[in-house]
Protein backbone atom coordinates (compact mmCIF):
# COMPACT_ATOMS: atom_id res chain seq x y z
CA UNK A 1 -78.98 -67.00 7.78
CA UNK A 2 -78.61 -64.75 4.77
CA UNK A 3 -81.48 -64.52 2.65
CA UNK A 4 -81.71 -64.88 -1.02
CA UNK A 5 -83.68 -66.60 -3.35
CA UNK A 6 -82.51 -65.87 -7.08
CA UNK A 7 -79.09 -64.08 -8.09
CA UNK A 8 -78.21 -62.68 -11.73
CA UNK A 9 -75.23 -62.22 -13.11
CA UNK A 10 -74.02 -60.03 -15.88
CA UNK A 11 -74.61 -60.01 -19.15
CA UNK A 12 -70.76 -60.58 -19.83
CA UNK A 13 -70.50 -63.43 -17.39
CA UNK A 14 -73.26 -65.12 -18.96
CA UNK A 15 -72.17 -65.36 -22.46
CA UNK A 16 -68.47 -66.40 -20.87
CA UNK A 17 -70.25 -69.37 -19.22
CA UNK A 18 -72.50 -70.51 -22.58
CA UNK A 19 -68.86 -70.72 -23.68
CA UNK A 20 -67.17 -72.29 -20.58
CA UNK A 21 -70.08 -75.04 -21.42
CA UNK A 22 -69.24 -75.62 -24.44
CA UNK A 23 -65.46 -76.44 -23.83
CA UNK A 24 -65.97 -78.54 -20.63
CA UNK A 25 -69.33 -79.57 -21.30
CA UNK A 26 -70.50 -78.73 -17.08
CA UNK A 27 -73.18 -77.17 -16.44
CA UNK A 28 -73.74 -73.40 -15.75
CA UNK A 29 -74.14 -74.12 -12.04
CA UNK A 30 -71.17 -76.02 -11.75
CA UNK A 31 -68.70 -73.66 -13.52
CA UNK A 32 -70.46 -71.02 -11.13
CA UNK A 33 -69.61 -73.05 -7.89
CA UNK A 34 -66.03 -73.23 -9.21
CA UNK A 35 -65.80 -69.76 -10.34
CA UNK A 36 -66.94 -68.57 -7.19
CA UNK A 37 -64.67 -69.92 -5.23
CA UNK A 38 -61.51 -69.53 -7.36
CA UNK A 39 -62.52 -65.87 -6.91
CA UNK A 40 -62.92 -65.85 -3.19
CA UNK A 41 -59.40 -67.92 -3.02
CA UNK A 42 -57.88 -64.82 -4.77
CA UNK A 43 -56.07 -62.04 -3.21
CA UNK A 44 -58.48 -58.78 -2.45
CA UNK A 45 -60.17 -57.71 -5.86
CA UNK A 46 -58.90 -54.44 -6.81
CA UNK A 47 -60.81 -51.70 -9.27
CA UNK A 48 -64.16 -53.68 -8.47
CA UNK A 49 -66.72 -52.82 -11.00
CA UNK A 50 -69.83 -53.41 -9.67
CA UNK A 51 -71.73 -56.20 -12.76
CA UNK A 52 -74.75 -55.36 -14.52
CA UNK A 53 -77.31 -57.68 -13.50
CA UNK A 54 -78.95 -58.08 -16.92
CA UNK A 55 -77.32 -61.98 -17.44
CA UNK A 56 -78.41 -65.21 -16.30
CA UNK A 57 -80.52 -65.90 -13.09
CA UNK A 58 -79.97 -68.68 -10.64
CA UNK A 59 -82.01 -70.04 -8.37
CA UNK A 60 -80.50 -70.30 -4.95
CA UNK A 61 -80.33 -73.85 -4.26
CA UNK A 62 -79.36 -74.87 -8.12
CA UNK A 63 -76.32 -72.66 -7.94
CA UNK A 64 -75.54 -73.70 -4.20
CA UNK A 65 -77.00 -77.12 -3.91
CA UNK A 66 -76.55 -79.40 -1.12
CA UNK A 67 -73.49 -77.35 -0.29
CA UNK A 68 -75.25 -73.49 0.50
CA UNK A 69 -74.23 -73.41 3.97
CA UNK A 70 -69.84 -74.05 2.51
CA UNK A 71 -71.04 -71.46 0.11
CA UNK A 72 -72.44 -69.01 2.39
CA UNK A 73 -69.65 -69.62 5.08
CA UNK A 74 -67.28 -69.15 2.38
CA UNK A 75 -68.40 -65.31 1.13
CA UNK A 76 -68.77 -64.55 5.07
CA UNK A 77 -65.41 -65.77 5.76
CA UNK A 78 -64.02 -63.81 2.97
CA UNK A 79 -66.19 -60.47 4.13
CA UNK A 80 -64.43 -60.44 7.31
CA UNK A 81 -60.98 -61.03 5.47
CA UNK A 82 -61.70 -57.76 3.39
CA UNK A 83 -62.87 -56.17 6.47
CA UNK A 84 -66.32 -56.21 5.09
CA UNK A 85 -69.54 -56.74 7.82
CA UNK A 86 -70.72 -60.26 6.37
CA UNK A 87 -74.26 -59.35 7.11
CA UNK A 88 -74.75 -56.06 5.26
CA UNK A 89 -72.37 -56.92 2.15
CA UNK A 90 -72.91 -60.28 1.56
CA UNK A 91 -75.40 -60.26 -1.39
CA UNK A 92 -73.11 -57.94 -2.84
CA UNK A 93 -69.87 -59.53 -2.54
CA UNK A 94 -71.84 -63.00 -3.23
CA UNK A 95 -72.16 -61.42 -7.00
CA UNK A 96 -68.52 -59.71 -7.42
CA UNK A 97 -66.55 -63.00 -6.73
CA UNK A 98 -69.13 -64.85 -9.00
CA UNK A 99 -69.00 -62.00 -12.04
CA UNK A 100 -65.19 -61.85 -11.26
CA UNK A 101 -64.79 -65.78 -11.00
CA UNK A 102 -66.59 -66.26 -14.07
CA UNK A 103 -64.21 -63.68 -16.12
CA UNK A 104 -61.24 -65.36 -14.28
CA UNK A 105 -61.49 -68.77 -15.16
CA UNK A 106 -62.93 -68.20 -18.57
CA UNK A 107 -59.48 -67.13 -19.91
CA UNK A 108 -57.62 -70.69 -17.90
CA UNK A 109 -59.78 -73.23 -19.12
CA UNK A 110 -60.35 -74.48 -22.79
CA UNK A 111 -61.42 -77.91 -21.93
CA UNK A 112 -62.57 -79.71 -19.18
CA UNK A 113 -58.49 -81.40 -18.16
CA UNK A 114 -57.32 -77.74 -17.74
CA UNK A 115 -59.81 -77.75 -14.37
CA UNK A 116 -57.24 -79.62 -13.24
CA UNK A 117 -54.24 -77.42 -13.32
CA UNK A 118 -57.08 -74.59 -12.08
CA UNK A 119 -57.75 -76.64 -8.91
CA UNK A 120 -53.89 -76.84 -8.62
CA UNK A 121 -53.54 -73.27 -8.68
CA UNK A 122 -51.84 -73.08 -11.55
């Protein structure tokens, strides 16, 4: 099992989700579950920037919850579909597709009905 206890994102992707709270009124651990995997449903990130880590901190099991083995299947799954060894590049690829998530949905939703179209793919 991968181990982590705490993850920070970056300064960018926490003032995006202060904001994303404010519209929908979710939590910051919910918008992250969603922007996570909107961002692992996407095609291969291109031009990946690695994030600063100077944002908001999460403690494993609030941002994964009862769900951390989906979550952790989930960024495995997606390692081996980039060709990426799960083991040694999951941490890392754990905080792209939540920094790039983040950025991603924060431009789709201004209130909590346009989740809706986002879980449609639309």
């Amino acid at each position: 099992m991968v181990k982590f206890n705490r993850i920070k994102i970056s300064t960018d992707a926490t003032a995006r989700l202060k904001v994303l709270k404010g519209r929908t009124g979710l939590t910051p651990n919910i918008l992250a579950r969603i922007a996570l995997c909107y961002s692992l449903n996407t095609q291969r990130i291109t031009n990946i920037v690695k994030p600063d880590e100077e944002g908001q901190e999460f403690n494993r099991y609030t941002l994964t919850g009862e769900y951390d083995a989906y979550f952790v299947a989930l960024v495995k799954e997606r390692c081996l579909q980039d060709g990426l060894d799960p083991e040694k590049n999951f941490i890392e690829q754990f905080k792209i597709h939540l920094n790039n998530g983040i950025m991603a949905i924060y431009s789709r939703i201004n209130d909590i009905s346009d989740l809706t179209n986002l879980l449609k793919g639309n």
